[in-house]
N, C-alpha and C. Protein backbone atom coordinates (compact mmCIF):
# COMPACT_ATOMS: atom_id res chain seq x y z
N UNK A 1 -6.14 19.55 -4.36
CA UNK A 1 -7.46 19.60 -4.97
C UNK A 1 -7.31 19.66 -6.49
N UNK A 2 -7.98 18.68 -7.45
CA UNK A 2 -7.88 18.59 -8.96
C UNK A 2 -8.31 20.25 -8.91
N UNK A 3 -7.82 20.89 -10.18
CA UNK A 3 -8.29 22.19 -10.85
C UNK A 3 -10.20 21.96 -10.74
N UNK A 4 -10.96 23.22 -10.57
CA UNK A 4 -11.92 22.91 -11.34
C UNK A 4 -13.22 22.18 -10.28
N UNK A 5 -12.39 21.50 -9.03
CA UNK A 5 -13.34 20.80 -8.18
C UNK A 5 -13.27 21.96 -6.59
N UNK A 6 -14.45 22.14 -6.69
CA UNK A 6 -14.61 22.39 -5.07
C UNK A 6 -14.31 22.06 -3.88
N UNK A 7 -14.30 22.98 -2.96
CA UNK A 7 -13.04 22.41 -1.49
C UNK A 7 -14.47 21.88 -0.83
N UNK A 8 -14.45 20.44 -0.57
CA UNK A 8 -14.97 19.86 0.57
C UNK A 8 -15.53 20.70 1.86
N UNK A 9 -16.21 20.72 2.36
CA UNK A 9 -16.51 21.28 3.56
C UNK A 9 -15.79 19.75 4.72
N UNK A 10 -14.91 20.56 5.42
CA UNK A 10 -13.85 19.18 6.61
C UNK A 10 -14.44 18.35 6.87
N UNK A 11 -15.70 18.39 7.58
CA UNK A 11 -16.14 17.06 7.80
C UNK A 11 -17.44 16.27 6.83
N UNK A 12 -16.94 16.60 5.43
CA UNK A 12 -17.76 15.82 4.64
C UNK A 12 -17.08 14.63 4.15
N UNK A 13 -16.67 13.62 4.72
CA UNK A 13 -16.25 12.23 4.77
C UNK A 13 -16.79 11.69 3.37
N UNK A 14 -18.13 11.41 2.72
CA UNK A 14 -18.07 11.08 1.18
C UNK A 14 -17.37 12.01 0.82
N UNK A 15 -17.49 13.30 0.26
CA UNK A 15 -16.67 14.18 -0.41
C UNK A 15 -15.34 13.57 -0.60
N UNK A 16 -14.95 13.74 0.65
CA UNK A 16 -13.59 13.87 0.78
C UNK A 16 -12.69 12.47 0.12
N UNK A 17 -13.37 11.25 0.46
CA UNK A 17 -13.27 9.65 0.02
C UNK A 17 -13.08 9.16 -1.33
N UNK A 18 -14.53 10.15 -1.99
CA UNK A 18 -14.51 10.44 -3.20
C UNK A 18 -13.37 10.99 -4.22
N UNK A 19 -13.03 12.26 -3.89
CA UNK A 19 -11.97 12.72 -4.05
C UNK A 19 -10.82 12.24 -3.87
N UNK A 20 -10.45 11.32 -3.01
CA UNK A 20 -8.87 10.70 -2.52
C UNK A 20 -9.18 9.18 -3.40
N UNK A 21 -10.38 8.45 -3.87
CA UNK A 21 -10.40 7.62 -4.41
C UNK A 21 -10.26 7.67 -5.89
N UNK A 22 -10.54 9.33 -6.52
CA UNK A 22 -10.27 9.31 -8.01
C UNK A 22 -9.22 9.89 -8.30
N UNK A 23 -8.51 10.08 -7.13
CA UNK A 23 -6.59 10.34 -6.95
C UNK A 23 -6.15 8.90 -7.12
N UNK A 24 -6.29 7.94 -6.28
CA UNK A 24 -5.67 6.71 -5.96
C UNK A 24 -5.46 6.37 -7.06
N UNK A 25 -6.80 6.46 -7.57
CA UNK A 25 -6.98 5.04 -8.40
C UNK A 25 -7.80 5.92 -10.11
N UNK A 26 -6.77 6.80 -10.71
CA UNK A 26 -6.81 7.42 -11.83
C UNK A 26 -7.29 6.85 -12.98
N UNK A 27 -7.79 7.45 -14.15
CA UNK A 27 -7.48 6.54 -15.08
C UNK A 27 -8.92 5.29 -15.47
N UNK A 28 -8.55 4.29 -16.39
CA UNK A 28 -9.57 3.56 -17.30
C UNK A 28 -9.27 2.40 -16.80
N UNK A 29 -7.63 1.84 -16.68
CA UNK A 29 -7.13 0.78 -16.21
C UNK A 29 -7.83 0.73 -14.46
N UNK A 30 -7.90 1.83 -13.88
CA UNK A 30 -8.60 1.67 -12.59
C UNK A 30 -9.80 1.60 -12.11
N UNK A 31 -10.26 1.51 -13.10
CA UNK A 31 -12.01 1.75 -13.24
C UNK A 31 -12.82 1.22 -11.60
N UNK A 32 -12.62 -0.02 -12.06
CA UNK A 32 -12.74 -1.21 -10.80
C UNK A 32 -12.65 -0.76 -9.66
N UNK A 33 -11.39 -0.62 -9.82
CA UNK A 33 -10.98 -0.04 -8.08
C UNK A 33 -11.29 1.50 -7.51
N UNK A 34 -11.27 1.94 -8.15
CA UNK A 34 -11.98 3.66 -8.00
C UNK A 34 -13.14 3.16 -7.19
N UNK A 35 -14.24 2.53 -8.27
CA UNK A 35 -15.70 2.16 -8.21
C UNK A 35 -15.55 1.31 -6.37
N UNK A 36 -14.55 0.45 -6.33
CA UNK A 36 -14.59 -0.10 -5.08
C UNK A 36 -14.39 0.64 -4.16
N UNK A 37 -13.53 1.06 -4.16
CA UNK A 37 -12.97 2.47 -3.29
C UNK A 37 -14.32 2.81 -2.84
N UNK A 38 -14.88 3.80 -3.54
CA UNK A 38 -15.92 4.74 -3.33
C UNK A 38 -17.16 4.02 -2.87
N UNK A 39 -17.02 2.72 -3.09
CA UNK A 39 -18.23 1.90 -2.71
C UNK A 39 -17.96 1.32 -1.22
N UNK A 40 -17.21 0.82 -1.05
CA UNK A 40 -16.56 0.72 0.56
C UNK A 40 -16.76 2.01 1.73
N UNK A 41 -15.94 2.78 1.29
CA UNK A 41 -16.23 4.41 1.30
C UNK A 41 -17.67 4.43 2.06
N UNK A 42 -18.55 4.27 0.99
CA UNK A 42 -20.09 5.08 1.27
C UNK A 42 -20.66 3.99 2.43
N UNK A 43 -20.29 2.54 1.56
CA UNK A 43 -20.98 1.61 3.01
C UNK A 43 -20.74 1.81 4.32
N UNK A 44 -19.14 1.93 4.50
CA UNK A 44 -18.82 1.81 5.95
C UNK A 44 -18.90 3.44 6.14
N UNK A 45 -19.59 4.24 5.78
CA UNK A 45 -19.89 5.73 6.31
C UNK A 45 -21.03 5.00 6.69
N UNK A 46 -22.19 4.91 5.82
CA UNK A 46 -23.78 4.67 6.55
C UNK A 46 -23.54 3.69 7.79
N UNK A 47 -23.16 2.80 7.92
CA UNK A 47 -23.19 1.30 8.86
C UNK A 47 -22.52 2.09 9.97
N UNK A 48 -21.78 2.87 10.13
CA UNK A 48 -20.50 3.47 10.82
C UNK A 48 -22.00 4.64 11.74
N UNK A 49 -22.24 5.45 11.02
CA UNK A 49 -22.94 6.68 11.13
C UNK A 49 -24.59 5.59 11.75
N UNK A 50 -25.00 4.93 11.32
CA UNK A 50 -26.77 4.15 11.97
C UNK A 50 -25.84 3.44 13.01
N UNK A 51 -24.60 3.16 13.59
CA UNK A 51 -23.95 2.53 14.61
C UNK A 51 -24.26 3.73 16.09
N UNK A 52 -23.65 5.06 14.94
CA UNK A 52 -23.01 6.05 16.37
C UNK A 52 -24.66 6.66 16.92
N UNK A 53 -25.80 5.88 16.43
CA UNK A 53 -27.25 6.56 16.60
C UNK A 53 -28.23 5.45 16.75
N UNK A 54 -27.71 4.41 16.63
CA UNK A 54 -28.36 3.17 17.25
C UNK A 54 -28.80 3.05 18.40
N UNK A 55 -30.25 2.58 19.20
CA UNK A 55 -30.35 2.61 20.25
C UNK A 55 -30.10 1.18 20.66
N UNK A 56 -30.58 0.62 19.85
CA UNK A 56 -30.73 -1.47 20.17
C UNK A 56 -29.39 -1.78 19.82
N UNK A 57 -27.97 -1.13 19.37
CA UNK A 57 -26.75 -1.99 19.07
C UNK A 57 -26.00 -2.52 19.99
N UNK A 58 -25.22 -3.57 19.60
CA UNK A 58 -24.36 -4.26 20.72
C UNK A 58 -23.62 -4.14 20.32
N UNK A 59 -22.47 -5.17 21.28
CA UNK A 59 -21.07 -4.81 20.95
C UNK A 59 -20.62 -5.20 19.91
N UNK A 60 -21.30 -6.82 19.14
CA UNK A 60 -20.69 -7.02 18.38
C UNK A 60 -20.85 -5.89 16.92
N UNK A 61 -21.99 -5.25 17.21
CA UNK A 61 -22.28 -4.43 16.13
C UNK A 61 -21.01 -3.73 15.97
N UNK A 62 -20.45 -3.24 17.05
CA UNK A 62 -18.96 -2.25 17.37
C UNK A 62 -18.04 -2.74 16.92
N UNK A 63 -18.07 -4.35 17.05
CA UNK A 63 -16.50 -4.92 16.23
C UNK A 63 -16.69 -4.57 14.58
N UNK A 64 -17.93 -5.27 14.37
CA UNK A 64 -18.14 -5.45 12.59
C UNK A 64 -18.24 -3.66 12.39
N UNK A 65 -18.26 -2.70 12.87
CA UNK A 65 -17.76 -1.32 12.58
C UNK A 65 -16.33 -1.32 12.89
N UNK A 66 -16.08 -1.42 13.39
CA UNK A 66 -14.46 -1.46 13.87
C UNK A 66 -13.36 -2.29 12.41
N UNK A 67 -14.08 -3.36 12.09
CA UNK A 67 -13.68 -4.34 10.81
C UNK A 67 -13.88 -3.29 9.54
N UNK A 68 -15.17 -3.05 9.65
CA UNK A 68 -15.10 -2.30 8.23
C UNK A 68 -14.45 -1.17 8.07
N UNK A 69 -14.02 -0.47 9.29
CA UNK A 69 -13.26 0.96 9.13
C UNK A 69 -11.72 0.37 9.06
N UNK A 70 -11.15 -0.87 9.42
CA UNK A 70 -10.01 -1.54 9.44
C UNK A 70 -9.94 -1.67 7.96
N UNK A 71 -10.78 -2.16 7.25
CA UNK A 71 -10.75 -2.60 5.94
C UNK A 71 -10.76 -1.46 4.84
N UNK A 72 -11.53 -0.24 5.38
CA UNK A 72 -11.74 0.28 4.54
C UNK A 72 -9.91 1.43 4.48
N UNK A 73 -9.84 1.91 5.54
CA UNK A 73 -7.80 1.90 5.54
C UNK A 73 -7.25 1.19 4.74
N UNK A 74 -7.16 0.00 5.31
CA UNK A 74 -6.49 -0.90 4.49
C UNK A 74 -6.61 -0.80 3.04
N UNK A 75 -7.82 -1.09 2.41
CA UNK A 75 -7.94 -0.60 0.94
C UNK A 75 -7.37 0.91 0.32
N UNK A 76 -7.55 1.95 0.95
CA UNK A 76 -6.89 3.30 0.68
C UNK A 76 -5.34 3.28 1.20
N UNK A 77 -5.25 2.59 1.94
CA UNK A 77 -3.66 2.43 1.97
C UNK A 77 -3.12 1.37 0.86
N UNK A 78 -3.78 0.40 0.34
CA UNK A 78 -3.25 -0.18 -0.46
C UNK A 78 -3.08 0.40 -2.04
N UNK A 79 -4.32 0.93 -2.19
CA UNK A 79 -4.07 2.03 -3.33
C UNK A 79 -3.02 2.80 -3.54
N UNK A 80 -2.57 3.85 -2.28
CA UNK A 80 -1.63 4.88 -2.22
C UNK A 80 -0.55 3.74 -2.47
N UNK A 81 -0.38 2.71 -1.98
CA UNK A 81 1.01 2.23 -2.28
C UNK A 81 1.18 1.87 -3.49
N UNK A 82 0.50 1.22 -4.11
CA UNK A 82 0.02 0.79 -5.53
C UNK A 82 0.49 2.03 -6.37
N UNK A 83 0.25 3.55 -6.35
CA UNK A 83 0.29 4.64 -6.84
C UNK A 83 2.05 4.32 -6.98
N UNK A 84 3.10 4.71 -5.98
CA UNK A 84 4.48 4.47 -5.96
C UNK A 84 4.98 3.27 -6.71
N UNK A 85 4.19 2.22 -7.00
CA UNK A 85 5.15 0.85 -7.82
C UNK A 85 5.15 1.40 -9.57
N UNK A 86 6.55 1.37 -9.71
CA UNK A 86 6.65 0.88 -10.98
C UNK A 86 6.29 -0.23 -11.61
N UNK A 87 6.90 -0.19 -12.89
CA UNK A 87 6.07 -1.40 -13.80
C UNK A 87 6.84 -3.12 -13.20
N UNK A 88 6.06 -4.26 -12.75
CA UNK A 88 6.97 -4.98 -12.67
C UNK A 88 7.25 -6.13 -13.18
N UNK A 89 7.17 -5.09 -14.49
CA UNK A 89 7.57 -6.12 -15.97
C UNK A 89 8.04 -5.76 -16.02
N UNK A 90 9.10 -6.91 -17.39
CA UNK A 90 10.14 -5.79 -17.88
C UNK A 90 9.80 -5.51 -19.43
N UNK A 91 10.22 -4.11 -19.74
CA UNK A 91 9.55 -4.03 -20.96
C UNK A 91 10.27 -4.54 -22.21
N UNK A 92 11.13 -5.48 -21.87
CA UNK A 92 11.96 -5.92 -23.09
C UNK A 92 11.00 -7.17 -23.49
N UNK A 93 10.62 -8.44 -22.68
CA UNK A 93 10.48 -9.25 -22.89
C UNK A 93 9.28 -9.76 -21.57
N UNK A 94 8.82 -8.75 -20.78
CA UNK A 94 7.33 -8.81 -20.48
C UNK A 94 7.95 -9.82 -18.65
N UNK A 95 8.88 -10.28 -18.45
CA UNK A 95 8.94 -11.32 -17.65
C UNK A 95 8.82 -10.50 -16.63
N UNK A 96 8.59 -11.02 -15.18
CA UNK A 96 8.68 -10.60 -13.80
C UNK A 96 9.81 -10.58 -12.95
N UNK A 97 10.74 -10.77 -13.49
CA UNK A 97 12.00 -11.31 -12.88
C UNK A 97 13.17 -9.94 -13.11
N UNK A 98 12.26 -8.92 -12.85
CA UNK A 98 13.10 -7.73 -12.47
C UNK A 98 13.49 -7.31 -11.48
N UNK A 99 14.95 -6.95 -10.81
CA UNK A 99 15.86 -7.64 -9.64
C UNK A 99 16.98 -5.98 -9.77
N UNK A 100 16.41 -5.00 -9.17
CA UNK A 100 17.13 -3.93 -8.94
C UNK A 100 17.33 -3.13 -10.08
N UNK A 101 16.06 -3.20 -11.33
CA UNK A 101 15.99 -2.10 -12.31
C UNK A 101 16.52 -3.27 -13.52
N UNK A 102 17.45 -4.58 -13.66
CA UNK A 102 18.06 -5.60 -14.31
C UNK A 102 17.10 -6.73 -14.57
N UNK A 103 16.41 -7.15 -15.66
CA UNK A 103 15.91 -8.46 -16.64
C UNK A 103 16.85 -9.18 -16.15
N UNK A 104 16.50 -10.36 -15.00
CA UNK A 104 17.19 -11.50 -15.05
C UNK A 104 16.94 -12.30 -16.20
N UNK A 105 15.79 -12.63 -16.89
CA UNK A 105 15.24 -13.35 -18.22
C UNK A 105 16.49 -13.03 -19.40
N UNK A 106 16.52 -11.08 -19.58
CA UNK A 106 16.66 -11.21 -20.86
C UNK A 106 17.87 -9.86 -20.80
N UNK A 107 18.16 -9.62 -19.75
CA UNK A 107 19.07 -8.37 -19.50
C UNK A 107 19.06 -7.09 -19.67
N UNK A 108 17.85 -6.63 -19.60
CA UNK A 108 17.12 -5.42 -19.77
C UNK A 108 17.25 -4.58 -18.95
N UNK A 109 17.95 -3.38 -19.25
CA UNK A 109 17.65 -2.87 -17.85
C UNK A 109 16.96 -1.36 -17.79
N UNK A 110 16.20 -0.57 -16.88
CA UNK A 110 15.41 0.34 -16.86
C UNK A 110 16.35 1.00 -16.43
N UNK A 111 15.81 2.11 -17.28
CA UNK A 111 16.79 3.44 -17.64
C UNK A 111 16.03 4.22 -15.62
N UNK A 112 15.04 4.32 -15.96
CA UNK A 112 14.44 4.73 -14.86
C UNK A 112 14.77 4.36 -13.34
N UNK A 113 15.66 3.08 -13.22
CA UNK A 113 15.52 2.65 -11.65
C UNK A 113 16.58 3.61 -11.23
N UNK A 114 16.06 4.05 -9.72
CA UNK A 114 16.66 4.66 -9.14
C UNK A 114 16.99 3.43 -7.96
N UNK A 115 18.45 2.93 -7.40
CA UNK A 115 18.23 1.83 -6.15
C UNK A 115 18.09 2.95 -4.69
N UNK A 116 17.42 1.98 -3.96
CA UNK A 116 17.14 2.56 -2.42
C UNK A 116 18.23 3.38 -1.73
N UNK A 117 18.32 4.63 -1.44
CA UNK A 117 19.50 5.41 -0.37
C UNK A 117 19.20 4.06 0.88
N UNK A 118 21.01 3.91 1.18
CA UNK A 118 21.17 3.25 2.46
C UNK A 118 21.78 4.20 2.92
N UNK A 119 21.01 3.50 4.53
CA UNK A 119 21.83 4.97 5.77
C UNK A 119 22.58 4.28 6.15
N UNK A 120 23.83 5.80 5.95
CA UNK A 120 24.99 5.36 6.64
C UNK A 120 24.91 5.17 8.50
N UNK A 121 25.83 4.28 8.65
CA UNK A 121 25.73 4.87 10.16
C UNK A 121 26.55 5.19 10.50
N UNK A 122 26.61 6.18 11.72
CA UNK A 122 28.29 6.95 12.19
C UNK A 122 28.47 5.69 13.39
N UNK A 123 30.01 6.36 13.60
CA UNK A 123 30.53 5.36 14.63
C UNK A 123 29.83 4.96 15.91
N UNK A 124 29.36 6.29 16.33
CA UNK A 124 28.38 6.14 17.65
C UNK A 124 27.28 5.50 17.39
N UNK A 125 26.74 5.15 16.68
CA UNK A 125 25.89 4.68 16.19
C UNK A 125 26.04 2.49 15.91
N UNK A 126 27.30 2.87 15.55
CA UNK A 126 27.42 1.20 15.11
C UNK A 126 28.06 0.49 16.38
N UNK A 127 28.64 1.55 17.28
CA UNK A 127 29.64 0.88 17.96
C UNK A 127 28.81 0.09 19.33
N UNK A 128 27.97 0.55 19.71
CA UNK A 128 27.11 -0.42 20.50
C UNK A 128 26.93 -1.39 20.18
N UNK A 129 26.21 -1.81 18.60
CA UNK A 129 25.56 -2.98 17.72
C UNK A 129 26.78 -3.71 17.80
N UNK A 130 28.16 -3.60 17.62
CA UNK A 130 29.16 -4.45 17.30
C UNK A 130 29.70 -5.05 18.69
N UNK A 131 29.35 -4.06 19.82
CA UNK A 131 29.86 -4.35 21.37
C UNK A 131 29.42 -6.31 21.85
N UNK A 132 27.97 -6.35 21.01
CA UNK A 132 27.31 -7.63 21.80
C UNK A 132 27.07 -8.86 20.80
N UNK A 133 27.71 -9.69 20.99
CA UNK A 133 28.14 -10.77 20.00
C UNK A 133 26.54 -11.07 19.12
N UNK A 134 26.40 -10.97 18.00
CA UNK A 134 25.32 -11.57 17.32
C UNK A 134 25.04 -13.14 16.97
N UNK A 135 23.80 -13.59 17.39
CA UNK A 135 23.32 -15.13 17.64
C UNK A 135 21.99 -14.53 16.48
N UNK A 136 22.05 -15.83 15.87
CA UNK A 136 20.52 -15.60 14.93
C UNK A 136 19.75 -16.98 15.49
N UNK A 137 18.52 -16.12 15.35
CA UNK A 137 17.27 -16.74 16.34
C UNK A 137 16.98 -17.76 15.57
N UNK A 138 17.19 -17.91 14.20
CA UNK A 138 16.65 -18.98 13.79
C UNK A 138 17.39 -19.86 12.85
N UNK A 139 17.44 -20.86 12.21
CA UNK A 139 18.71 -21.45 11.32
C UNK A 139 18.55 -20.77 9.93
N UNK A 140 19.10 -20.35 9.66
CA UNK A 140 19.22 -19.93 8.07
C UNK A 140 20.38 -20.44 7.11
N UNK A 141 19.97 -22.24 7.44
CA UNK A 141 20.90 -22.58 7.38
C UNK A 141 20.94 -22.89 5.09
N UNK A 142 19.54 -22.91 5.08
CA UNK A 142 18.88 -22.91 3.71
C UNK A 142 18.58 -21.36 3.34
N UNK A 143 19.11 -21.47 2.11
CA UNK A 143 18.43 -20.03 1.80
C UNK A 143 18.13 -20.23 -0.17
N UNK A 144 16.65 -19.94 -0.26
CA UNK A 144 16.35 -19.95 -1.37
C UNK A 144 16.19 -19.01 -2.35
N UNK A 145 16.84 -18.19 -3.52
CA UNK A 145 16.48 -17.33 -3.98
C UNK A 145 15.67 -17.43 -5.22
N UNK A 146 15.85 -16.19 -6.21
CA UNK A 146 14.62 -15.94 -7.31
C UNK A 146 15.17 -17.26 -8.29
N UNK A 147 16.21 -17.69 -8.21
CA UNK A 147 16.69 -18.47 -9.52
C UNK A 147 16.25 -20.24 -9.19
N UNK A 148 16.20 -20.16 -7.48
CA UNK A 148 15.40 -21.45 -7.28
C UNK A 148 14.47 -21.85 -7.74
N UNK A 149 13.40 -21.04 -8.36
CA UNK A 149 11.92 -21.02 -8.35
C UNK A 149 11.57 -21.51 -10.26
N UNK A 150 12.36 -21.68 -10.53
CA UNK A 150 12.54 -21.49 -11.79
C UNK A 150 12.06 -23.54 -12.49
């Protein structure tokens, strides 16, 4: 809970939307998306809520609720992930072609990257996977990377 703001009562769904949308999406640069957030938010509460009290609704009414509560996840999950990305420029020379914390453009590299922990695996673990000969399902016989595109 920000300092300063009041605890939601549990099942106050705007409140709460509200609140997780001016987490997501902080800030001046987010303006937009806050505003969307919270606007998605409020629609698919009312449409959602005149659904569960409808006497004349059908089913399809149930899908297009079903869609907008799909969508409206989807948007708050896309935020939260959005929150975790670093910048993916590079700040030497602005390009996109940053490749494990390293400026392929201009050789820059961020003091900040941390690379991904790989799991180890123990023996019991690998020794099944190695028991049964590996076939790949599909040809990979082409493979194109970042320097193709160029």
């Amino acid at each position: 809970m920000p300092e300063g703001t009041q605890h939601p009562k549990h099942a106050d769904f705007r409140a709460w939307t509200e609140l997780l949308a001016n987490a997501l999406a902080a800030g001046e640069s987010a303006a937009k998306l806050r505003s969307y957030l919270k606007k998605i938010a409020a629609d698919t509460w009312e449409y959602v809520n005149w659904l569960t009290h409808a006497k004349n609704a059908v089913r399809m009414d149930a899908e297009i609720g079903l869609k907008a509560v799909e969508h409206l996840l989807g948007m708050f999950t896309a935020a939260r992930l959005r929150l975790g990305r670093t910048s993916l420029r590079c700040e030497g020379c602005g390009s996109y072609q940053l490749v494990a914390g390293v400026c392929r453009h201009c050789g820059w590299v961020d003091p900040s990257h941390e690379p991904r922990k790989v799991r180890e695996w123990s023996e019991e673990e690998r020794a099944p996977r190695l028991a049964e000969p590996c076939v790949p399902s599909s040809d990979i016989s082409t493979f194109m990377g970042p320097d193709d595109f160029r």
